[in-house]
Protein backbone atom coordinates (compact mmCIF):
# COMPACT_ATOMS: atom_id res chain seq x y z
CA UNK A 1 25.09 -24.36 9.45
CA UNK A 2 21.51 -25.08 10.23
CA UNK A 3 19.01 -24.70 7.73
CA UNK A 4 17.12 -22.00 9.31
CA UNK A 5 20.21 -19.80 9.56
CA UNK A 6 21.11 -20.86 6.24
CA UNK A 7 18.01 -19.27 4.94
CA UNK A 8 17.61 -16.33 7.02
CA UNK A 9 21.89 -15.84 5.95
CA UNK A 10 20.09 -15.75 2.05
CA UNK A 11 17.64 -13.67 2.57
CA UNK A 12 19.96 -10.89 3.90
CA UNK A 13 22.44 -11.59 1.53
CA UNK A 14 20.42 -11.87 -1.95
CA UNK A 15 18.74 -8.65 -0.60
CA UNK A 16 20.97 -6.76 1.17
CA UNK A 17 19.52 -6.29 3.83
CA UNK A 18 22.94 -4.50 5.82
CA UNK A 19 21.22 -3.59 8.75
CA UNK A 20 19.34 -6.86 9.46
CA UNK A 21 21.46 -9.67 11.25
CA UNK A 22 19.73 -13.70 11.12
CA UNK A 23 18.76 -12.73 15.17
CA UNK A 24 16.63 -10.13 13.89
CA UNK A 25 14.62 -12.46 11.99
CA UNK A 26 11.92 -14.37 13.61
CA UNK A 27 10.77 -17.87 12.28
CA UNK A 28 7.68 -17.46 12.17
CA UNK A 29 7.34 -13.70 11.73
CA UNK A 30 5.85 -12.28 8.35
CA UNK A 31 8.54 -11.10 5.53
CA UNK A 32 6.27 -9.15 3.85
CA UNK A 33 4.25 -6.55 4.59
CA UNK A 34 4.22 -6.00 8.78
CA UNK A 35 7.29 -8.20 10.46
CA UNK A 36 10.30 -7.84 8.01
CA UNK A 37 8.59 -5.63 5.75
CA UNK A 38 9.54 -7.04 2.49
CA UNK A 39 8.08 -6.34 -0.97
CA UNK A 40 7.54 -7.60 -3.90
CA UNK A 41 10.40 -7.20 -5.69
CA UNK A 42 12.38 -9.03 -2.77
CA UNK A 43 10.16 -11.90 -3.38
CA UNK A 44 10.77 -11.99 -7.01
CA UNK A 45 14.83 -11.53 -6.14
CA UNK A 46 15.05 -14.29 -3.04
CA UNK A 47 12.80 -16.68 -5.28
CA UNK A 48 15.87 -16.70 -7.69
CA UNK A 49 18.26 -16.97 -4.92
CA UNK A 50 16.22 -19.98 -3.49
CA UNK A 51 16.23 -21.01 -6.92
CA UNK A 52 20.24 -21.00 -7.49
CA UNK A 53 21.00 -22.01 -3.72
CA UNK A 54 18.42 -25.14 -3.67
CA UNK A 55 17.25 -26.10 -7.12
CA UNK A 56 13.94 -25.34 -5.95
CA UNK A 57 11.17 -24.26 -8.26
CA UNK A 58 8.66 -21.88 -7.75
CA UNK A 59 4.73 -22.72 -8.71
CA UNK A 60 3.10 -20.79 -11.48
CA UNK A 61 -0.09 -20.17 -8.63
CA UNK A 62 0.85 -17.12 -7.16
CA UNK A 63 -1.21 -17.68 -3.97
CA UNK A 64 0.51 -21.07 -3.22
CA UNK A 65 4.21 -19.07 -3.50
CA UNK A 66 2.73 -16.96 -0.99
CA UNK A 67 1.83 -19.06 1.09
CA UNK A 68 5.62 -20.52 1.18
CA UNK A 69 7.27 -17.12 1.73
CA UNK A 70 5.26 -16.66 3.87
CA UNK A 71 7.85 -17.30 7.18
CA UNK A 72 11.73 -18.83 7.41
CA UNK A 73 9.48 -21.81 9.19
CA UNK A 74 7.32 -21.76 6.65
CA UNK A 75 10.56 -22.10 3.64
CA UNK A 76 11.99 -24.34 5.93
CA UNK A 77 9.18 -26.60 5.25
CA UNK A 78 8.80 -25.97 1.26
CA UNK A 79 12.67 -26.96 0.88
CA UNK A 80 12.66 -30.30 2.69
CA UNK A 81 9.78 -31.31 0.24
């Protein structure tokens, strides 16, 4: 599986999202907020699935995390760092 369905496959999984297929999910649209409309709490939840999944840890600047969860394109980016 490609990595950008691998990670929009995460996100609807570690939040069940049941309504939401990977299609629905634009690369570079916003999660948060306008676009997929996620909150806070599903950033705190997919950072520990992107945490489990990838090994990847999150920065203690909360403006730089933002900037990474931004977008899938933008994830896509962080995890190949």
């Amino acid at each position: 599986m490609e990595l950008r369905e691998e990670l929009k496959q995460l996100i609807i999984e570690s939040l069940a999202l049941e309504e939401i297929t990977p299609s629905d999910i634009k690369d570079d649209e916003p999660l948060f907020n306008e676009g997929l409309g996620l909150d806070s709490i599903d950033a705190l939840e997919l950072g520990m699935a992107l945490k489990r999944k990838y090994d990847i840890t999150l920065e203690s600047n909360k403006e730089e995390n933002q900037k990474y969860f931004y977008s899938v394109r933008l994830q896509i980016l962080w995890s190949q760092k």
